[in-house]
Protein backbone atom coordinates (compact mmCIF):
# COMPACT_ATOMS: atom_id res chain seq x y z
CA UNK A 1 0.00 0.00 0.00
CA UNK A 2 1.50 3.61 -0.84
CA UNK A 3 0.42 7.19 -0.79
CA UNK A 4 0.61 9.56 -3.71
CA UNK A 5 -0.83 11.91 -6.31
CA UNK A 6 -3.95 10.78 -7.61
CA UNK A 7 -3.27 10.04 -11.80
CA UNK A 8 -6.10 11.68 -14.33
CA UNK A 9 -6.38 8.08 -15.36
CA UNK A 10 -8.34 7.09 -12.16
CA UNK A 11 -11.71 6.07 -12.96
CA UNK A 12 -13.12 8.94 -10.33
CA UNK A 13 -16.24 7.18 -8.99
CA UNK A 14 -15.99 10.26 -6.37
CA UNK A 15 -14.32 13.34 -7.06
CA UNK A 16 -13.23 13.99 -3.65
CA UNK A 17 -12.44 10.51 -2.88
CA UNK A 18 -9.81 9.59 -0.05
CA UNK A 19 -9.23 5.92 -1.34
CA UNK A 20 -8.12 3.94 -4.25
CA UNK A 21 -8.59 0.71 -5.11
CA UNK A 22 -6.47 -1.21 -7.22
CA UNK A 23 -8.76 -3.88 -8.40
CA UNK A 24 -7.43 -7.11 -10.18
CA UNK A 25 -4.31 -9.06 -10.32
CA UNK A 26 -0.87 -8.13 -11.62
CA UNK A 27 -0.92 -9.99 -14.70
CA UNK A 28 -4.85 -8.86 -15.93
CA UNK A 29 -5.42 -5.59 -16.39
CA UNK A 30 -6.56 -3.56 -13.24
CA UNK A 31 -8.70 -1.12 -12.38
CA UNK A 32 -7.73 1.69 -10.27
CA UNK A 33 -10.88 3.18 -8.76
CA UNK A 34 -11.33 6.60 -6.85
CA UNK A 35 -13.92 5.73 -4.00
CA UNK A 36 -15.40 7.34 -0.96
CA UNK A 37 -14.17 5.21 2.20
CA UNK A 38 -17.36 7.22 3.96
CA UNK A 39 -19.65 6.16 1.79
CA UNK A 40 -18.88 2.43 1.87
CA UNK A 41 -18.35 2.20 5.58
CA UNK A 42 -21.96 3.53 5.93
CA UNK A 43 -23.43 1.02 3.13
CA UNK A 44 -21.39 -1.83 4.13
CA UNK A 45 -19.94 -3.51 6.83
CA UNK A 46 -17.35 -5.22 5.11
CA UNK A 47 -15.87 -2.09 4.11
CA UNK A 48 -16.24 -0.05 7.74
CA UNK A 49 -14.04 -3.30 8.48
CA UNK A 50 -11.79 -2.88 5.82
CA UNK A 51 -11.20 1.14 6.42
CA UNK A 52 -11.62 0.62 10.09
CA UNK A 53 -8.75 1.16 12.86
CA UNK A 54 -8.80 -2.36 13.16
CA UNK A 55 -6.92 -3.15 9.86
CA UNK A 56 -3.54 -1.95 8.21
CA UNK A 57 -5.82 -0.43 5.20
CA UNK A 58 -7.56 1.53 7.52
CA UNK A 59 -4.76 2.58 9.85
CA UNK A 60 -3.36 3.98 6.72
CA UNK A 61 -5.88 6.00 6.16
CA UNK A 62 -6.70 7.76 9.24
CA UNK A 63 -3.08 8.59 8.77
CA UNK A 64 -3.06 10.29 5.55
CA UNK A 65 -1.37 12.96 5.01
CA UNK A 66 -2.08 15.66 2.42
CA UNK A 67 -0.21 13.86 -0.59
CA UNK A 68 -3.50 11.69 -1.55
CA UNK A 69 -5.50 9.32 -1.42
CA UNK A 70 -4.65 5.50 0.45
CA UNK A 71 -3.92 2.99 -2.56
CA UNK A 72 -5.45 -0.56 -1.50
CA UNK A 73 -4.99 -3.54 -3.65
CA UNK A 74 -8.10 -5.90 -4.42
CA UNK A 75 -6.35 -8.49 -6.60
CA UNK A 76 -8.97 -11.38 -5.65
CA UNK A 77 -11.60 -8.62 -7.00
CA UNK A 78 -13.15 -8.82 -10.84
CA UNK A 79 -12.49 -5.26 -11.96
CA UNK A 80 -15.74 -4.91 -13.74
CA UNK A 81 -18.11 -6.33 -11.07
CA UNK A 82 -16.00 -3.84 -8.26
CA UNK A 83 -16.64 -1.06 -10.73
CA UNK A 84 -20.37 -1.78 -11.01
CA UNK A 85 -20.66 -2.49 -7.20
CA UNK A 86 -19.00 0.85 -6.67
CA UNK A 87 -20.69 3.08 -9.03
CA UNK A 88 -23.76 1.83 -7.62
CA UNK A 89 -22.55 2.12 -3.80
CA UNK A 90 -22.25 5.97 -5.12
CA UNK A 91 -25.80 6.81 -6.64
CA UNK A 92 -24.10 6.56 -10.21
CA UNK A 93 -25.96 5.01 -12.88
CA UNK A 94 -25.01 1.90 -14.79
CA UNK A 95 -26.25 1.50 -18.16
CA UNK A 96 -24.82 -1.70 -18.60
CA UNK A 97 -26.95 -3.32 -15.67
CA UNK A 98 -30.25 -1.51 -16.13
CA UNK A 99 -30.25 -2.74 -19.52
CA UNK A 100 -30.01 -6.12 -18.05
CA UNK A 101 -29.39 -8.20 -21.22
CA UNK A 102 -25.96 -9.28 -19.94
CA UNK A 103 -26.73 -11.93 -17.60
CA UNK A 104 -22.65 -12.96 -16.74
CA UNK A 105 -22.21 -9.50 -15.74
CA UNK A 106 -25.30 -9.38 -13.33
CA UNK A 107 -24.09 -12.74 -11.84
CA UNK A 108 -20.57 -11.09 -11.63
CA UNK A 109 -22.18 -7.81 -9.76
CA UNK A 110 -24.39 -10.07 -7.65
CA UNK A 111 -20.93 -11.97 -6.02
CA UNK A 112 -19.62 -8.64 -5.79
CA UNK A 113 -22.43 -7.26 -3.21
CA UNK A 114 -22.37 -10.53 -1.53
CA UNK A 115 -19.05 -10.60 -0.91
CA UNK A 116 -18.92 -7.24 0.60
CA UNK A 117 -21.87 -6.92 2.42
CA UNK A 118 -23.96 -4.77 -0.11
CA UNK A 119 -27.07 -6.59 -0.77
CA UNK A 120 -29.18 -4.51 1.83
CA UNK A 121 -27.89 -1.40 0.50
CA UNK A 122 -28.59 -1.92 -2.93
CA UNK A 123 -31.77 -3.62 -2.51
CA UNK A 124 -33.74 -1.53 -4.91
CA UNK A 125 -31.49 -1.39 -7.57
CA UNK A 126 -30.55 -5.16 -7.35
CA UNK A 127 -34.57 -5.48 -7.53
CA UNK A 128 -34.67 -3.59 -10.94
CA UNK A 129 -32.30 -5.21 -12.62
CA UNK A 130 -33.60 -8.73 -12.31
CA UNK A 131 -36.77 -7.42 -13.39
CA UNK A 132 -35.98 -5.98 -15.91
CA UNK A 133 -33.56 -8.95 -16.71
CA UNK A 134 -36.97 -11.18 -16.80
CA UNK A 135 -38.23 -8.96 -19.76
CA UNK A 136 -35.26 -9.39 -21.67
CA UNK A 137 -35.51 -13.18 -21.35
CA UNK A 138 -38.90 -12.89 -22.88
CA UNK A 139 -37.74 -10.59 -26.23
CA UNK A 140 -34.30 -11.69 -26.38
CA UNK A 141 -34.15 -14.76 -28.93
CA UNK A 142 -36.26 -13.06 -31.55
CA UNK A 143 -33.55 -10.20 -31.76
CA UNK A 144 -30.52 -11.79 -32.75
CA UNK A 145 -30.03 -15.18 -35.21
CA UNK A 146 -27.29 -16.39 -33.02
CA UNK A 147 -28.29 -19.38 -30.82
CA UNK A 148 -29.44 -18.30 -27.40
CA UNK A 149 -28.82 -20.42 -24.59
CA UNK A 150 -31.49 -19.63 -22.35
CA UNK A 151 -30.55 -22.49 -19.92
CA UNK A 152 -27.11 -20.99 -18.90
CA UNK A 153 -29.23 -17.75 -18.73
CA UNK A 154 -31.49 -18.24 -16.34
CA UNK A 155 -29.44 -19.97 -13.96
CA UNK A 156 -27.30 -17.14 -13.72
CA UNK A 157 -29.84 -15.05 -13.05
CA UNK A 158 -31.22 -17.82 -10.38
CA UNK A 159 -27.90 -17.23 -8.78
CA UNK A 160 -27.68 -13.54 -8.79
CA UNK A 161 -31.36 -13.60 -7.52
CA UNK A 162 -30.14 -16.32 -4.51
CA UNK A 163 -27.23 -14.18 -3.69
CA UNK A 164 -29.07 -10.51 -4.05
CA UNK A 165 -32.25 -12.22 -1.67
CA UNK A 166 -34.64 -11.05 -4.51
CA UNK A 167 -37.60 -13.83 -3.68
CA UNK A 168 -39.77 -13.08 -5.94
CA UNK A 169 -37.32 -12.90 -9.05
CA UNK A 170 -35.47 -16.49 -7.82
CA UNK A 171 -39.52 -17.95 -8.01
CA UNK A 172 -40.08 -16.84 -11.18
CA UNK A 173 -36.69 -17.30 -12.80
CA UNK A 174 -37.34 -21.07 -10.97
CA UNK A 175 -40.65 -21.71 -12.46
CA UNK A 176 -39.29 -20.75 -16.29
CA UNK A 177 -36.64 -23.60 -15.21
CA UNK A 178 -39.19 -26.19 -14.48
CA UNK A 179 -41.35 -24.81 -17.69
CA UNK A 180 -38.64 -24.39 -20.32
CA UNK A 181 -35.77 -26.20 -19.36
CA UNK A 182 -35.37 -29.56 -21.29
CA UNK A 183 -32.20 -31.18 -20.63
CA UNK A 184 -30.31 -32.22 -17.53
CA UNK A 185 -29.93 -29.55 -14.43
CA UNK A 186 -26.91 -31.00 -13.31
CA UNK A 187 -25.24 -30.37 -16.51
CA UNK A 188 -26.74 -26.98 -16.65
CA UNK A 189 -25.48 -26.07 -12.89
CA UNK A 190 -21.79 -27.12 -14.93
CA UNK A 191 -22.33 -23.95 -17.26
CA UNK A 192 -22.11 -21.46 -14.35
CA UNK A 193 -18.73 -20.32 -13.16
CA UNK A 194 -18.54 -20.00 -9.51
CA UNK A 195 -22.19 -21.34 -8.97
CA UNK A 196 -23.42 -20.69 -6.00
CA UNK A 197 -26.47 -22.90 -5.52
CA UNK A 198 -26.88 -26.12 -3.71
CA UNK A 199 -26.28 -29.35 -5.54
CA UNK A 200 -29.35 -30.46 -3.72
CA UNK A 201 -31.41 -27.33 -5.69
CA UNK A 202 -30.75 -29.25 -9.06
CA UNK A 203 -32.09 -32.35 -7.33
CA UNK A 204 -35.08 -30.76 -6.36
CA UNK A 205 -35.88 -29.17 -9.69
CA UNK A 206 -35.64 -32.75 -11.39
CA UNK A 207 -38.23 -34.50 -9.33
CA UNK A 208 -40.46 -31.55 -9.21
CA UNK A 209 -40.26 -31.80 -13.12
CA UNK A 210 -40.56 -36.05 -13.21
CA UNK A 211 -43.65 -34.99 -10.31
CA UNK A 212 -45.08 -32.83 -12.70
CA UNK A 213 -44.71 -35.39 -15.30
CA UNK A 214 -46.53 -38.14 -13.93
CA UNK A 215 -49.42 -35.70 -12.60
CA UNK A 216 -50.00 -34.73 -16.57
CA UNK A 217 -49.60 -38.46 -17.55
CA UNK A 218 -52.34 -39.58 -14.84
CA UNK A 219 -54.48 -36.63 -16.16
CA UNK A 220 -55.29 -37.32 -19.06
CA UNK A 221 -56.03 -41.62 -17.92
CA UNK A 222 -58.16 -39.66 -15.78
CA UNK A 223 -59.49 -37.59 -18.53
CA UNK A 224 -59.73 -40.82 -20.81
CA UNK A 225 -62.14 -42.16 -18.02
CA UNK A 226 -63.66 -38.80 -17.44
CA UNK A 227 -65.09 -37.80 -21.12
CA UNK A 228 -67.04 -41.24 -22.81
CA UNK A 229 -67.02 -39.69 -25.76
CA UNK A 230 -62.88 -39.74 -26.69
CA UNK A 231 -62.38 -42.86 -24.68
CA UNK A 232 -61.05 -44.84 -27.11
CA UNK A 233 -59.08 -42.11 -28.55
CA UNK A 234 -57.52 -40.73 -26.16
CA UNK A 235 -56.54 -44.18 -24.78
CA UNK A 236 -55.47 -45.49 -27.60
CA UNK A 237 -53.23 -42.51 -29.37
CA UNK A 238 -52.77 -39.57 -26.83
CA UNK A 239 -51.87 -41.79 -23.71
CA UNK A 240 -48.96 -44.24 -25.39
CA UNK A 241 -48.00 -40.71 -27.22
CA UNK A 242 -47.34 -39.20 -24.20
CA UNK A 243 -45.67 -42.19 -22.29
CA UNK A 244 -43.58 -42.64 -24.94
CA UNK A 245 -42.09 -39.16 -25.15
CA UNK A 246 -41.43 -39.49 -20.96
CA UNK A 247 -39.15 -42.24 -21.77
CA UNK A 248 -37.59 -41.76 -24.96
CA UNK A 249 -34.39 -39.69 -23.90
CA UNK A 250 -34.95 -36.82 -26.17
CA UNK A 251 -34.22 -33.24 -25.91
CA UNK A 252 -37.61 -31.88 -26.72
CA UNK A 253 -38.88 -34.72 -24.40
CA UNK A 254 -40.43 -31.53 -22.22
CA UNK A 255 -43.12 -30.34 -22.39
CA UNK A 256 -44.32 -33.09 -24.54
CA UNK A 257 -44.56 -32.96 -28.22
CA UNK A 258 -48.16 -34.31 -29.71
CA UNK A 259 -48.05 -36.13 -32.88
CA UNK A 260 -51.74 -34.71 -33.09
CA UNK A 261 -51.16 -31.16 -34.44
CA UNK A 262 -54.70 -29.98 -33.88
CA UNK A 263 -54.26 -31.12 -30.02
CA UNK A 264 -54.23 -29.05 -27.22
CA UNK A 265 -55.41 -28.44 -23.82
CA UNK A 266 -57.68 -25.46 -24.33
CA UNK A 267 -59.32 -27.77 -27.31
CA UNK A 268 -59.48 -30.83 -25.33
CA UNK A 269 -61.27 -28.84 -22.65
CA UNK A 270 -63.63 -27.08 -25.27
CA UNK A 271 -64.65 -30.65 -26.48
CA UNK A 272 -65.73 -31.67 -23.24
CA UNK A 273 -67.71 -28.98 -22.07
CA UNK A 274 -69.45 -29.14 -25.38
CA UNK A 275 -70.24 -32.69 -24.37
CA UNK A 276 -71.56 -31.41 -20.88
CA UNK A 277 -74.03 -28.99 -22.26
């Protein structure tokens, strides 16, 4: 840690700042970032540690002389989530997150606050952003012809949600999971780096999924029983259809394919109360 003149190549998060932090390790490029140590010790307590008389970082500042601003190193930091953490920590606006199209970078921020304490303080912005983020997910694949894994997606944004305590987001972003999601979770927990969730989440997704499976396969027997008039139909093509595609190890194996175009729920349910009236 040194003293000295504050360069005009800071990144000046606050203009009056009394601390820098050097953000990154020594062979990545690193971010040296002009920060209020008043402003973090009063949104987090991981930083009224860290610039506390307790520790050598803080020690040095409280002993600062005119010449400038404390230099602290972060090298176990990623620049870019620190930056957004920071920016944020100081009522500046980040384009990059309200947008909310680039999920990595949200998971990235989302470690960040966790880390240091900061998911209280920026409840209301983390709440936003996942928000927001869940609109994207809706509009995103029709704007770009490049394959869009919206797997990997999602479960970053599950994590940022887990890690930010944003309930209702992590529901949501958990039902499109059950919904949507077609192939294996535990391979999709593999596409996360530094994933945060349980392994025992994945296991609970998959037998809520195989739950809801055999609750739609016993509806429609049920429904076979229930309307006399498709009996024989529905026994006889729908029900081995759908068995079939819950054990054929296919990718599109959920939610089920019908080799009966014209076949769906809402006209299933039309036919029968047509045969009630």
């Amino acid at each position: 840690m040194e003293q000295g003149v504050v360069p005009d190549t800071l990144d000046k998060i606050s203009k009056n700042g009394d601390v820098i932090f050097e953000v990154g390790e020594e062979a990545t490029p690193r971010r040296r970032i002009l920060v209020s140590s008043a402003i973090l010790s009063n949104a987090s307590t991981a930083f009224a540690a860290l610039l506390g008389p307790h520790f050598r970082e803080g020690q040095l500042l409280a002993s600062a002389s005119t010449n400038g601003p404390v230099t602290i190193p972060l090298p176990e930091d990623e620049p870019q989530a620190m930056s957004d953490l920071l920016r944020l920590l100081h009522l500046i606006n980040v384009p990059e997150l309200a947008w909310a199209d680039d999920f990595p970078r949200i998971f990235a921020f989302a470690l960040a606050a966790d880390k240091w304490c900061c998911v209280d303080a920026l409840h209301l912005q983390s709440q936003g952003i996942l928000l927001n983020s869940l609109n994207v997910l809706e509009r995103l694949p029709g704007l770009s012809d490049e394959p869009f894994d919206e797997g990997k997606a999602v479960i970053e944004l599950a994590n940022a949600a887990y890690l930010l305590n944003q309930h209702p987001s992590f529901c949501l972003l958990v039902m499109r999971l059950l919904l949507r999601q077609t192939g294996s979770y535990l391979q999709l927990s593999k596409k996360v780096d530094g994933d945060v969730l349980p392994l025992k989440f994945y296991f609970v997704l998959e037998e809520r999924r195989t739950l809801a499976r055999h609750k739609i396969s016993s509806g429609l027997t049920d429904l076979a029983t229930w309307c006399l008039n498709c009996h024989e139909w529905i026994t006889s093509k729908i029900v081995p259809e759908f068995q079939k595609h819950l054990l054929q190890d296919v990718k599109d194996m959920w939610q089920p394919v019908w080799q009966e175009p014209w076949f769906s729920l809402e006209t299933g349910l039309q036919h029968d109360l047509q045969g009630m009236s």
